[in-house]
PDB file of N, CA and C in Angstrom:
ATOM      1  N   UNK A   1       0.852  -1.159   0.000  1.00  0.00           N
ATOM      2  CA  UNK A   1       0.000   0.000   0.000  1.00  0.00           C
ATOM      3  C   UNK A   1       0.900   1.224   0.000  1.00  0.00           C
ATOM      4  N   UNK A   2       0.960   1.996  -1.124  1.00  0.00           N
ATOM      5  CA  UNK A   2       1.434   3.423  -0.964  1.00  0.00           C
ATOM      6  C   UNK A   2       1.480   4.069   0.004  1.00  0.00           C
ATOM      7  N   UNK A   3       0.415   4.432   0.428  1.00  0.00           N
ATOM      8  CA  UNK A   3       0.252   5.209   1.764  1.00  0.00           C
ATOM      9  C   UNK A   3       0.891   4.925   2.743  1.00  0.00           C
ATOM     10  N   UNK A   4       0.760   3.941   2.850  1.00  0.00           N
ATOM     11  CA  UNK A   4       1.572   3.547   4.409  1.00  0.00           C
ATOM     12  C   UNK A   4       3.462   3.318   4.059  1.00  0.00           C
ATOM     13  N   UNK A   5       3.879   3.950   3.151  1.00  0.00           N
ATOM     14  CA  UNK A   5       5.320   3.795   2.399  1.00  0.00           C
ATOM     15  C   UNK A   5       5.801   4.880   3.358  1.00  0.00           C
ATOM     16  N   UNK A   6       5.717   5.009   4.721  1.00  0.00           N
ATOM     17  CA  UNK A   6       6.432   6.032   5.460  1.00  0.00           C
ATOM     18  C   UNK A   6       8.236   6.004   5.426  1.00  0.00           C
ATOM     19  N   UNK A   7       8.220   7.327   5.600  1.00  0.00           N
ATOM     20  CA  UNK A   7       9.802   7.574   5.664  1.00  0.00           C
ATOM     21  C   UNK A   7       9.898   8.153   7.447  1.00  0.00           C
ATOM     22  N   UNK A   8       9.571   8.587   7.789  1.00  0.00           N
ATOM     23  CA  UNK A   8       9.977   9.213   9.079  1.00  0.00           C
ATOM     24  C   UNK A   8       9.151   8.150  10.262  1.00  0.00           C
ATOM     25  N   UNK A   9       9.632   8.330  11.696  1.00  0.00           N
ATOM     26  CA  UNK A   9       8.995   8.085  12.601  1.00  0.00           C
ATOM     27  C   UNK A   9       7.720   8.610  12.665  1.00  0.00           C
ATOM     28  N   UNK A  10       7.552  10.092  12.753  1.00  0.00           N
ATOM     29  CA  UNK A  10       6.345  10.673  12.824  1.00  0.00           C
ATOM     30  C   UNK A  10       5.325   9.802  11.958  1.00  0.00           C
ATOM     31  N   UNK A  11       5.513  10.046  10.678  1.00  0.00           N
ATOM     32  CA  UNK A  11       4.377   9.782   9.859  1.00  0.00           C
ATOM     33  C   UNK A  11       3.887   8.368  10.216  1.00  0.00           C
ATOM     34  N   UNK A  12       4.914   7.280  10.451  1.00  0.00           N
ATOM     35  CA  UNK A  12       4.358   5.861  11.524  1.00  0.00           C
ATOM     36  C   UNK A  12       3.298   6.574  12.150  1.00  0.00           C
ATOM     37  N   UNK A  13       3.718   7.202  13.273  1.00  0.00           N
ATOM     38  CA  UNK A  13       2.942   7.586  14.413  1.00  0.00           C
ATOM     39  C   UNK A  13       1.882   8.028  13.899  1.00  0.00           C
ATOM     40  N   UNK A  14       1.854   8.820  13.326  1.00  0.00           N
ATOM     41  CA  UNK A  14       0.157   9.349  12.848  1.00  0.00           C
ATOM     42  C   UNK A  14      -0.954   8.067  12.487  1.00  0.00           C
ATOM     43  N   UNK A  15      -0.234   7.686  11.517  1.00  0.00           N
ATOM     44  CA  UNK A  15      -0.934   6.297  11.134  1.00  0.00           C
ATOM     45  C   UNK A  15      -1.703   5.235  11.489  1.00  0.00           C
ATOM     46  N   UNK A  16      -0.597   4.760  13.010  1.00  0.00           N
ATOM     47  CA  UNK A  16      -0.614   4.356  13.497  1.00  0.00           C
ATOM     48  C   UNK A  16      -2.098   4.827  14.930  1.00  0.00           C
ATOM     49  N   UNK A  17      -1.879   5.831  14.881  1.00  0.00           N
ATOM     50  CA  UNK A  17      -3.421   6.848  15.474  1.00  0.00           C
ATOM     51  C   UNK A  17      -4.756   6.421  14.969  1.00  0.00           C
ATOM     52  N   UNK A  18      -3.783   6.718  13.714  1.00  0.00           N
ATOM     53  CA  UNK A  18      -5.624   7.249  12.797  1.00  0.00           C
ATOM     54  C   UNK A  18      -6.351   5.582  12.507  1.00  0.00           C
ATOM     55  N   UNK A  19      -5.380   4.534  12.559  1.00  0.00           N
ATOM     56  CA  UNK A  19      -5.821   3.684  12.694  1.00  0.00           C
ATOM     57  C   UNK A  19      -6.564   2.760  14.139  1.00  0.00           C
ATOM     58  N   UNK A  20      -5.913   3.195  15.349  1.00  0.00           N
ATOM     59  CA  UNK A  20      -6.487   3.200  16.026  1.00  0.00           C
ATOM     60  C   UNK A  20      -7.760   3.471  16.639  1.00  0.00           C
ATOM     61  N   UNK A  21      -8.079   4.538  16.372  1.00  0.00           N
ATOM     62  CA  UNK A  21      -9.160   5.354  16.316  1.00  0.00           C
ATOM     63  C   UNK A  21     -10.280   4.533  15.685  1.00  0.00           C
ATOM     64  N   UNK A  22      -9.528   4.128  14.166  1.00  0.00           N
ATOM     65  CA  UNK A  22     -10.694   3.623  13.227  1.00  0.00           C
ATOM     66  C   UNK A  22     -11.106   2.473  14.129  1.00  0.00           C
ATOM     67  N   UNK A  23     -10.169   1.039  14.337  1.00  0.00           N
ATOM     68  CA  UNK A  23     -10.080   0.080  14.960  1.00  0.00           C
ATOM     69  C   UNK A  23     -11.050   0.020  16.498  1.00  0.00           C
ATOM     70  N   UNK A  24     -11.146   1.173  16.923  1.00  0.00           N
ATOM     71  CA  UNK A  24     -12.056   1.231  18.421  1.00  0.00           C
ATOM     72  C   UNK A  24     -13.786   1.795  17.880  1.00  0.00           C
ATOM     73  N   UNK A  25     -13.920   2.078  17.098  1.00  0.00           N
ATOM     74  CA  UNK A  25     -14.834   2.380  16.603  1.00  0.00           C
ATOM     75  C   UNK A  25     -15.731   0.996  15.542  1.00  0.00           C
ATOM     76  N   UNK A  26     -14.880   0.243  15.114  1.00  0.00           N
ATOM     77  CA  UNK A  26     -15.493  -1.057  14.692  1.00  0.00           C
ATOM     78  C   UNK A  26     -15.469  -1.390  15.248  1.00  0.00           C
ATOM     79  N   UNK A  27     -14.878  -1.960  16.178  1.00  0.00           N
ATOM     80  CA  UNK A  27     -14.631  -3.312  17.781  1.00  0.00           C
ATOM     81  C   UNK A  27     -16.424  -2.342  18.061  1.00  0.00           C
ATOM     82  N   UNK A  28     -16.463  -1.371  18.732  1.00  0.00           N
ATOM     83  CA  UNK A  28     -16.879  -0.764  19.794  1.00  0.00           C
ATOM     84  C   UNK A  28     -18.435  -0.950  18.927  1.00  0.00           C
ATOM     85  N   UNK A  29     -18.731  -0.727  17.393  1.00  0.00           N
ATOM     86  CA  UNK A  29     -19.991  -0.680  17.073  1.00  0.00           C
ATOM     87  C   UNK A  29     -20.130  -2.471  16.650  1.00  0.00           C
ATOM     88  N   UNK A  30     -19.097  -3.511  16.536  1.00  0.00           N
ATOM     89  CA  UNK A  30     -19.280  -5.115  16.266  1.00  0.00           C
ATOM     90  C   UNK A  30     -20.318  -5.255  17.913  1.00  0.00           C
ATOM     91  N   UNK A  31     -19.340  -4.740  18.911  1.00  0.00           N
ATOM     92  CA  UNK A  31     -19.756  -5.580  20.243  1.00  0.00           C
ATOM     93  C   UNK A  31     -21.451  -4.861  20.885  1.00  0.00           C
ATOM     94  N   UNK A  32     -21.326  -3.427  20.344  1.00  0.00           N
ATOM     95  CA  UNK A  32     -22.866  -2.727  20.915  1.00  0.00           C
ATOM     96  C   UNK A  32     -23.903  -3.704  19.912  1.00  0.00           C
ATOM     97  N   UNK A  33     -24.037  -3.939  18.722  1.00  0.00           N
ATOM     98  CA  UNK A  33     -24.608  -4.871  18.082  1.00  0.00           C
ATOM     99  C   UNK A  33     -24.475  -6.209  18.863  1.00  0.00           C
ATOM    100  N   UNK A  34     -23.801  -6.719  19.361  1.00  0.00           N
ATOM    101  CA  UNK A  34     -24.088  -8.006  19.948  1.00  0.00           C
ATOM    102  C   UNK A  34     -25.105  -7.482  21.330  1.00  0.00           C
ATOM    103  N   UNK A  35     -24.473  -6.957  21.836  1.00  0.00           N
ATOM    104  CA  UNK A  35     -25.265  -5.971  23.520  1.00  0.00           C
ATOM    105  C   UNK A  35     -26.224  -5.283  23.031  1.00  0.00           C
ATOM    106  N   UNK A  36     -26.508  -4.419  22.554  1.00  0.00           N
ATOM    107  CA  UNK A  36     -27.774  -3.850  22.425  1.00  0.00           C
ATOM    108  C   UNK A  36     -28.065  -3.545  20.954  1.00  0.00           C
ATOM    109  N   UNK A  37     -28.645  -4.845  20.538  1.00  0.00           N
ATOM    110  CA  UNK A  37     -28.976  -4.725  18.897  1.00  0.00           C
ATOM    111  C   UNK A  37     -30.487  -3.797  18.479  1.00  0.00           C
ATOM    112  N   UNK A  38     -30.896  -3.226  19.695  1.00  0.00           N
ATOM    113  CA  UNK A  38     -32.256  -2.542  19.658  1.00  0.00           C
ATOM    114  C   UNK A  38     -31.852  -1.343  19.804  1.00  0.00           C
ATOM    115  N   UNK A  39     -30.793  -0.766  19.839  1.00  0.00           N
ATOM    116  CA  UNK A  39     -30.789   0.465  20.512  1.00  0.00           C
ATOM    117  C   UNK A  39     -30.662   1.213  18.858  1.00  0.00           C
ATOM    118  N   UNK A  40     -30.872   2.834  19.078  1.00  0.00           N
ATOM    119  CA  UNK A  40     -31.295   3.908  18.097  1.00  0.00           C
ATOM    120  C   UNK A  40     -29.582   3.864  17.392  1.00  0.00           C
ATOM    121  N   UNK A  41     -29.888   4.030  15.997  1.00  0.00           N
ATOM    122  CA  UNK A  41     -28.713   4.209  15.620  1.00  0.00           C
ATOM    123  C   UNK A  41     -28.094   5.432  15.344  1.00  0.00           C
ATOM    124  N   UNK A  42     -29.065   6.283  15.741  1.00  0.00           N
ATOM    125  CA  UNK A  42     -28.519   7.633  16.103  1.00  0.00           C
ATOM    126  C   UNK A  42     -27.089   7.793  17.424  1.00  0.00           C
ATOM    127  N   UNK A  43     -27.399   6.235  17.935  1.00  0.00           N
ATOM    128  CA  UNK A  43     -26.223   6.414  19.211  1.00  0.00           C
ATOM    129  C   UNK A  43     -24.781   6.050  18.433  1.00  0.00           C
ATOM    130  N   UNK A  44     -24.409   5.691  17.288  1.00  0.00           N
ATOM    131  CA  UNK A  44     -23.797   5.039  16.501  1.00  0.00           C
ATOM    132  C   UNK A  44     -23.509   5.778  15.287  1.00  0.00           C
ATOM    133  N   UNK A  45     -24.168   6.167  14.325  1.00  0.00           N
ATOM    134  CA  UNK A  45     -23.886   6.494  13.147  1.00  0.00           C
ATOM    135  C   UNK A  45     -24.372   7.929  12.851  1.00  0.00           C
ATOM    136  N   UNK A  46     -24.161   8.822  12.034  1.00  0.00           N
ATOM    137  CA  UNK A  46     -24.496  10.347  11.400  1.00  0.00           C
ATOM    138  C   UNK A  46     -26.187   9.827  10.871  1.00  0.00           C
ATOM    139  N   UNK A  47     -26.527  10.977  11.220  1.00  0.00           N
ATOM    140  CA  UNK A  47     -27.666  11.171  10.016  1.00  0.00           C
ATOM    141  C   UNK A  47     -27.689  10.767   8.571  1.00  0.00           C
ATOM    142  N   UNK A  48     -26.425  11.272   8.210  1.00  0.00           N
ATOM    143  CA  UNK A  48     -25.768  11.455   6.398  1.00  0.00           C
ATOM    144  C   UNK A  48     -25.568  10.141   6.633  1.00  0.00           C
ATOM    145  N   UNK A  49     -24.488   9.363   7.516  1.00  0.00           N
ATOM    146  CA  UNK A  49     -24.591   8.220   7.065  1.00  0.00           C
ATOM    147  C   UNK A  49     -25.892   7.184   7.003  1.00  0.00           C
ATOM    148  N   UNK A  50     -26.412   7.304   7.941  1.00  0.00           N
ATOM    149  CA  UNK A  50     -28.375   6.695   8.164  1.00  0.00           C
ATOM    150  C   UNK A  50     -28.232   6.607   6.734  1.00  0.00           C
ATOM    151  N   UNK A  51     -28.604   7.748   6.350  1.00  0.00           N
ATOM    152  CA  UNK A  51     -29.243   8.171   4.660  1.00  0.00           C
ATOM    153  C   UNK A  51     -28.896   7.495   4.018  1.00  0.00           C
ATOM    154  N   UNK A  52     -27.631   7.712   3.538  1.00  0.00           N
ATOM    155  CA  UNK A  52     -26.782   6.988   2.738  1.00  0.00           C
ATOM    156  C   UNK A  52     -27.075   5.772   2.762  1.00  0.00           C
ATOM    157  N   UNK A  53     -26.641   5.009   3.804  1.00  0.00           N
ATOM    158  CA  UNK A  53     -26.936   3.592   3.821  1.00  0.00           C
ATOM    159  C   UNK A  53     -28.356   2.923   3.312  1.00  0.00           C
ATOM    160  N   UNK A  54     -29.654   3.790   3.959  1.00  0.00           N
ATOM    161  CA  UNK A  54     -30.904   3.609   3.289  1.00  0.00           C
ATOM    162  C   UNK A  54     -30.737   3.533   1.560  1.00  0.00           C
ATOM    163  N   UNK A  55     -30.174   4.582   1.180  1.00  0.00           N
ATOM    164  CA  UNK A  55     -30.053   4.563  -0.529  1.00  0.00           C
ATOM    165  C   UNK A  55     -29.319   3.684  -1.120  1.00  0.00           C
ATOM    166  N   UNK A  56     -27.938   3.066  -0.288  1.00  0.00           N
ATOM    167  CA  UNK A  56     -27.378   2.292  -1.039  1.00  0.00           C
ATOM    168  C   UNK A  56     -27.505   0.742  -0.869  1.00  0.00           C
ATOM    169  N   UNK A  57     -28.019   0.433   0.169  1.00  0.00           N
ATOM    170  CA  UNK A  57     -28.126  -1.214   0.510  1.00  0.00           C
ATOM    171  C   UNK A  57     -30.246  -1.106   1.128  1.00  0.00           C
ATOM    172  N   UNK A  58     -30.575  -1.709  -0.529  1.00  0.00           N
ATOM    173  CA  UNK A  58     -31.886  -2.028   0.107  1.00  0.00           C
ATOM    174  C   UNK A  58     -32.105  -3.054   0.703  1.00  0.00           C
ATOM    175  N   UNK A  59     -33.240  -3.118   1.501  1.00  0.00           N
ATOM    176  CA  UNK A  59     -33.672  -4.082   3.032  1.00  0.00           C
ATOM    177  C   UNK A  59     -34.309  -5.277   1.875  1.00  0.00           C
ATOM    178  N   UNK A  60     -33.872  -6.409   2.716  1.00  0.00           N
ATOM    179  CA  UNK A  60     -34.187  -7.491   1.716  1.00  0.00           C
ATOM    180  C   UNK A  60     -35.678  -7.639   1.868  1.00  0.00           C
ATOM    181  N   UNK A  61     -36.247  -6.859   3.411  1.00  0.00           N
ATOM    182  CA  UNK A  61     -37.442  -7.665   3.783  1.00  0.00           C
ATOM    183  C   UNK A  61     -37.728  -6.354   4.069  1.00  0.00           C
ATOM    184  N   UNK A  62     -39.491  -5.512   3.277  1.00  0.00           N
ATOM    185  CA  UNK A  62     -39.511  -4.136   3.786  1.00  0.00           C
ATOM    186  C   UNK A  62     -39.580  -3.817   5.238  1.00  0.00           C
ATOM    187  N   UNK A  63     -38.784  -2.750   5.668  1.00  0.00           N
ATOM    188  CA  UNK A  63     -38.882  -2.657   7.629  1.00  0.00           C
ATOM    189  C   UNK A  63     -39.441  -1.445   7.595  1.00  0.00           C
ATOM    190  N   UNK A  64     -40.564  -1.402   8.731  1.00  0.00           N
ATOM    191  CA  UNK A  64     -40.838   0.052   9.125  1.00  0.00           C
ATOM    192  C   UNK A  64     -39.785   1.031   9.179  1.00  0.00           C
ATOM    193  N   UNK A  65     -40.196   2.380   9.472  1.00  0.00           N
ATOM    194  CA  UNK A  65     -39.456   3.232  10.060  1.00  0.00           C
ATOM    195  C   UNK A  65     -39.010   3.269  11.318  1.00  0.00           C
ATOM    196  N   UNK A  66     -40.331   2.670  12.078  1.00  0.00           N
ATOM    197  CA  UNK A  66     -40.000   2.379  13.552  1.00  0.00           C
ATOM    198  C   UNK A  66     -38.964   1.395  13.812  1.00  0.00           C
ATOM    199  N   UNK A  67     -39.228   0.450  13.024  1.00  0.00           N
ATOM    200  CA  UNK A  67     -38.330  -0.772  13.535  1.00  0.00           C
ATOM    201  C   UNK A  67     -36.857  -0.801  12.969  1.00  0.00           C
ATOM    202  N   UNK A  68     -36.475   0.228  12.453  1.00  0.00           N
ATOM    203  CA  UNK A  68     -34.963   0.523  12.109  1.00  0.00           C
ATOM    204  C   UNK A  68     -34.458   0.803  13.294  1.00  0.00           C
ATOM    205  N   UNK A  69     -33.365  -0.439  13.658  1.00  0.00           N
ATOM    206  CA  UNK A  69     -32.819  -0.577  14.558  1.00  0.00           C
ATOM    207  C   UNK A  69     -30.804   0.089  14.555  1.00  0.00           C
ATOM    208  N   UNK A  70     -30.392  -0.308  15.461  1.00  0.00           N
ATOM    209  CA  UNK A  70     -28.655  -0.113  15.564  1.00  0.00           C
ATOM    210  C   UNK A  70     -28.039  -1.526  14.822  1.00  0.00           C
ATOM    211  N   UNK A  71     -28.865  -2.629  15.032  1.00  0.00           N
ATOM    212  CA  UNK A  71     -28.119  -3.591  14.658  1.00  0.00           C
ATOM    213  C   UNK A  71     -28.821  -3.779  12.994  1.00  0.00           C
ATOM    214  N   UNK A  72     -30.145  -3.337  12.667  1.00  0.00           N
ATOM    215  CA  UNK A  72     -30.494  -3.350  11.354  1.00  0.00           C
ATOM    216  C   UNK A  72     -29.505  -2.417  10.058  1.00  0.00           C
ATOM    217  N   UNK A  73     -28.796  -1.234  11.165  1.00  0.00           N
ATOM    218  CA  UNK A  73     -27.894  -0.294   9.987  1.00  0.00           C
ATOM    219  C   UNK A  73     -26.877  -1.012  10.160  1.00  0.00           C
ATOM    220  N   UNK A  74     -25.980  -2.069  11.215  1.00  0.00           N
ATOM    221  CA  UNK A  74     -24.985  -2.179  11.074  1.00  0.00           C
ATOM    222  C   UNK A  74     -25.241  -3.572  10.167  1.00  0.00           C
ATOM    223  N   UNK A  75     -25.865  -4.364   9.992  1.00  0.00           N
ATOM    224  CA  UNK A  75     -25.988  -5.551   8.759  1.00  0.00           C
ATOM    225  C   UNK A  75     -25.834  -5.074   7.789  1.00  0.00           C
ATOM    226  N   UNK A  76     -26.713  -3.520   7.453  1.00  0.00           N
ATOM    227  CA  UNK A  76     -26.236  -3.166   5.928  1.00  0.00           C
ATOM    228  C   UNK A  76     -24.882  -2.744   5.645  1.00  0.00           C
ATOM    229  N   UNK A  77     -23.929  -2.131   6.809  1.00  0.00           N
ATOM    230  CA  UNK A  77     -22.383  -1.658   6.674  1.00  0.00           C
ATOM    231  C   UNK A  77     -21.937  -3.413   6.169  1.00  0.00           C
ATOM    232  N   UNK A  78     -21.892  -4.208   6.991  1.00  0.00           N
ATOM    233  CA  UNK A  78     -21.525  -5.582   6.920  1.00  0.00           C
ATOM    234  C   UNK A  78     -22.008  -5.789   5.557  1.00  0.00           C
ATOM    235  N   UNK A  79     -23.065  -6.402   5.220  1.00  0.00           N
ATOM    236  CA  UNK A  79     -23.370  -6.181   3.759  1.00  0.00           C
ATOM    237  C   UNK A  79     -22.420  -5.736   2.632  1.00  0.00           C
ATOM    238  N   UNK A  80     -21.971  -4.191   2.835  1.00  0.00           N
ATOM    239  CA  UNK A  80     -20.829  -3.623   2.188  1.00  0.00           C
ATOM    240  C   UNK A  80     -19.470  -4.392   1.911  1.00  0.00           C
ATOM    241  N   UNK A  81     -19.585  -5.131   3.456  1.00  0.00           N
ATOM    242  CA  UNK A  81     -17.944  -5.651   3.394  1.00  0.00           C
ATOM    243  C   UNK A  81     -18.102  -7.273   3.349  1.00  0.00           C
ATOM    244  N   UNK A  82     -19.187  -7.411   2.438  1.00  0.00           N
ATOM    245  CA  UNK A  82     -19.215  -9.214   2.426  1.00  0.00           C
ATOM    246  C   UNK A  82     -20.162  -9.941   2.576  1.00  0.00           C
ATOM    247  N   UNK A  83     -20.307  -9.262   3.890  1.00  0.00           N
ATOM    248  CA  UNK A  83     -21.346 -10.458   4.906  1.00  0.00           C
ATOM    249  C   UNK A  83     -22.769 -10.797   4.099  1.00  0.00           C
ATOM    250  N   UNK A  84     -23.465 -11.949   4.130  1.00  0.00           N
ATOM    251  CA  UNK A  84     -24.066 -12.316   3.335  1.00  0.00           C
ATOM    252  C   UNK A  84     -25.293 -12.233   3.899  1.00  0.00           C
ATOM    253  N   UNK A  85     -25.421 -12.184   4.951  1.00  0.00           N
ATOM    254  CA  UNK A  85     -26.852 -12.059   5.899  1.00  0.00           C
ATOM    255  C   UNK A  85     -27.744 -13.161   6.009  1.00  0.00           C
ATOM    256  N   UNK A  86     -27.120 -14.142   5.962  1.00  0.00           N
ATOM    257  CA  UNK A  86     -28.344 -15.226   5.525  1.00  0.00           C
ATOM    258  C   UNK A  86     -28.757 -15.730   7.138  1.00  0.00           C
ATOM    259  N   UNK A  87     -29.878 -16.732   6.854  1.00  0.00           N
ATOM    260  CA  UNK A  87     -30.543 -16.528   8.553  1.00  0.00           C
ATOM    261  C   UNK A  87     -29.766 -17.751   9.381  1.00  0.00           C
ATOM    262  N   UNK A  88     -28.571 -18.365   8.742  1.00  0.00           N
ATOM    263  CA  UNK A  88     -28.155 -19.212   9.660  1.00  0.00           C
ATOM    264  C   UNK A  88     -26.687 -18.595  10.274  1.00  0.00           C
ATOM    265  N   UNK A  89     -26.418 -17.305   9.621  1.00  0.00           N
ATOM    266  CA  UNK A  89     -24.984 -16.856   9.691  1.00  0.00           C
ATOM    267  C   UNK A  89     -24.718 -16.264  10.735  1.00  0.00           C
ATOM    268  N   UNK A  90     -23.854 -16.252  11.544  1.00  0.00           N
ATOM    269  CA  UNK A  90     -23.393 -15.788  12.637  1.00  0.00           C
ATOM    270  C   UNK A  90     -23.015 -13.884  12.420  1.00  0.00           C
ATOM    271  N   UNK A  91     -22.875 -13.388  13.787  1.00  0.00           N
ATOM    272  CA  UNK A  91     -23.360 -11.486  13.505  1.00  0.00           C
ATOM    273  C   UNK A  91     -21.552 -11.567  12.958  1.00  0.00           C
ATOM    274  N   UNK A  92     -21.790 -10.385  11.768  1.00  0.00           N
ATOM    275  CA  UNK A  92     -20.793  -9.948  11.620  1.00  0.00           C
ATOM    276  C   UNK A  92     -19.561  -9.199  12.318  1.00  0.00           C
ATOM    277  N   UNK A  93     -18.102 -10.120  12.179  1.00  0.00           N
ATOM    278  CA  UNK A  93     -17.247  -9.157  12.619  1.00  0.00           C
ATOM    279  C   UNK A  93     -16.630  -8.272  12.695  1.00  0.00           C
ATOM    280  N   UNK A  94     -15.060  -7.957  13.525  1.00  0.00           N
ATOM    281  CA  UNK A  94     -14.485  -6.520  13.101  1.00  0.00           C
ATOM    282  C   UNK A  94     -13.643  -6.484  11.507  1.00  0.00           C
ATOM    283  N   UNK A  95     -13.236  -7.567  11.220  1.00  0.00           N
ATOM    284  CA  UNK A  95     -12.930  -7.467   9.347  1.00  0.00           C
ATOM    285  C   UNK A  95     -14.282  -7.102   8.439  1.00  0.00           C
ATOM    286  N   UNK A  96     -15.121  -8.101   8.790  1.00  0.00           N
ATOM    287  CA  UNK A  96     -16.316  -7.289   7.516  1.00  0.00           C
ATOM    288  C   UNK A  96     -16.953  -5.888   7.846  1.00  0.00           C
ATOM    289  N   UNK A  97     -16.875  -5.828   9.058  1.00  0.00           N
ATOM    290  CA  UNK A  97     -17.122  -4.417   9.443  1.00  0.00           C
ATOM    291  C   UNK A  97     -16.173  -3.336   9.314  1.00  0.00           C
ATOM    292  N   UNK A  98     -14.876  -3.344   8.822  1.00  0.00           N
ATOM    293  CA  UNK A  98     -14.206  -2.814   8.651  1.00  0.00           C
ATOM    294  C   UNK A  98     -14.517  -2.208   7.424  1.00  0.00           C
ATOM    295  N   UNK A  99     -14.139  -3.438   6.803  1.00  0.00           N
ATOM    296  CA  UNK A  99     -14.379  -3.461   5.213  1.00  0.00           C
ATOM    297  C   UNK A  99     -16.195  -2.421   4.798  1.00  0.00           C
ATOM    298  N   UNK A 100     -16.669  -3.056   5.343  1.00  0.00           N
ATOM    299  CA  UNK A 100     -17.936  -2.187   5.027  1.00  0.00           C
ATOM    300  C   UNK A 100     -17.994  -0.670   5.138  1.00  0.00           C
ATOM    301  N   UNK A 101     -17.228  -0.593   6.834  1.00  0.00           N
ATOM    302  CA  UNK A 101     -17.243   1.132   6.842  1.00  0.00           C
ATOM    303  C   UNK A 101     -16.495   1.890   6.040  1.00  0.00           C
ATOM    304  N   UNK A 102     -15.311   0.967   5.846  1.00  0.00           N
ATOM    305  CA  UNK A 102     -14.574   1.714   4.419  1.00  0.00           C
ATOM    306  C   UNK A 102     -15.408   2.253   3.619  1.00  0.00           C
ATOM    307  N   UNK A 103     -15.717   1.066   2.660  1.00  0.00           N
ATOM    308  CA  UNK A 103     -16.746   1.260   1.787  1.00  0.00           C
ATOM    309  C   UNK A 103     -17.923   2.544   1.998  1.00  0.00           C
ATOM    310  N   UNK A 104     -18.498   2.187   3.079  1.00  0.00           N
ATOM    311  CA  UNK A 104     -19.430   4.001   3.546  1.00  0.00           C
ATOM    312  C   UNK A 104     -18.718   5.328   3.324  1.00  0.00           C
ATOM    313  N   UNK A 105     -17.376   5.569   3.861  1.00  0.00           N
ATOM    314  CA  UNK A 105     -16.403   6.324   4.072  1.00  0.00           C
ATOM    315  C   UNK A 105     -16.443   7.019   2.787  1.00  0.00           C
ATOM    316  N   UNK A 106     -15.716   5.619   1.668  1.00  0.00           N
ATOM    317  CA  UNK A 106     -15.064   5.937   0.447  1.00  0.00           C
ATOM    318  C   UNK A 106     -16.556   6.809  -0.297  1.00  0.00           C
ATOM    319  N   UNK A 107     -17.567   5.917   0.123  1.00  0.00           N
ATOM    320  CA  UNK A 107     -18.782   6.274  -0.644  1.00  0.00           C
ATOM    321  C   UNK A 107     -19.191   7.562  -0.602  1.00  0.00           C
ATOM    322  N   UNK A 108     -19.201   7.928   0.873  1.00  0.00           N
ATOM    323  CA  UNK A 108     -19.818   9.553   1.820  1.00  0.00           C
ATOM    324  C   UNK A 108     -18.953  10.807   1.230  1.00  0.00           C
ATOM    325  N   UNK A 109     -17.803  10.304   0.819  1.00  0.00           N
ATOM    326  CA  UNK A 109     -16.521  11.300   0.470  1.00  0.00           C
ATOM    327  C   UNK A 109     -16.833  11.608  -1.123  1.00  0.00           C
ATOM    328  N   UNK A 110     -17.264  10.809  -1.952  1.00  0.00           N
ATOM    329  CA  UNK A 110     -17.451  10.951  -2.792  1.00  0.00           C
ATOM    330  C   UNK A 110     -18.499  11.812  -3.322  1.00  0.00           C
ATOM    331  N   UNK A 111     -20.007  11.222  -2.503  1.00  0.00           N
ATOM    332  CA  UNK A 111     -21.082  12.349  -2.996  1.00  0.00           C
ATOM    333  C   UNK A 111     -21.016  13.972  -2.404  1.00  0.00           C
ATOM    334  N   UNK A 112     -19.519  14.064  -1.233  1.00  0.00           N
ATOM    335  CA  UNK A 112     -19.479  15.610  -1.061  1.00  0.00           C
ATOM    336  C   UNK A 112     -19.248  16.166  -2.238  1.00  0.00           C
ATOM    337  N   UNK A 113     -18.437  15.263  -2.929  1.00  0.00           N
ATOM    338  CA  UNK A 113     -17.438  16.134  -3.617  1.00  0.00           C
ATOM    339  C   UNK A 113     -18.437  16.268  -4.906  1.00  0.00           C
TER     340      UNK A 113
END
């Protein structure tokens, strides 16, 4: 990967941050989905992202408005990064969830621009 072609200590270090950061934020939204798969995903994700996700990964099975859950937006991030959703499959982890939020990221950055 280019990016990570550091020359100095510093620029490690930054990296090494910004990945962190990312890394506590998937762990932290994999495990609230296991613990509280009911809770608002307003505690979790942007508005813009909500949206987004509604437009880009449709619900296989139509869901109310009400019943859009924390763990219903994080299947569709998972979705992004693989996960297949099928009803015998175990909840997605911190790799497909990774992979998925990328994917949101790369996606969200794009329709600013």
């Amino acid at each position: 990967m280019k990016v990570s072609q550091l020359r100095t200590a510093q620029r490690l270090t930054n990296l090494i941050s910004v990945f962190c950061i990312v890394s506590w934020r998937i762990f932290w939204m994999t495990m609230l989905n296991r613990s509280a798969p009911n809770a608002s995903p307003e505690f979790v994700l942007t508005k813009g992202e909500i949206q987004l996700l509604d437009r880009l990964v449709k619900d296989k099975i139509p869901v109310s408005a009400q019943r859009k859950t924390l763990s219903h937006y994080l299947i569709k991030i998972a979705r992004l990064g693989g996960y297949l959703a099928r009803a015998n499959d175990p909840p997605p982890g911190n790799l497909i969830m990774w992979r998925g939020l990328s994917r949101v990221i790369d996606i969200a950055t794009g329709a600013t621009l």
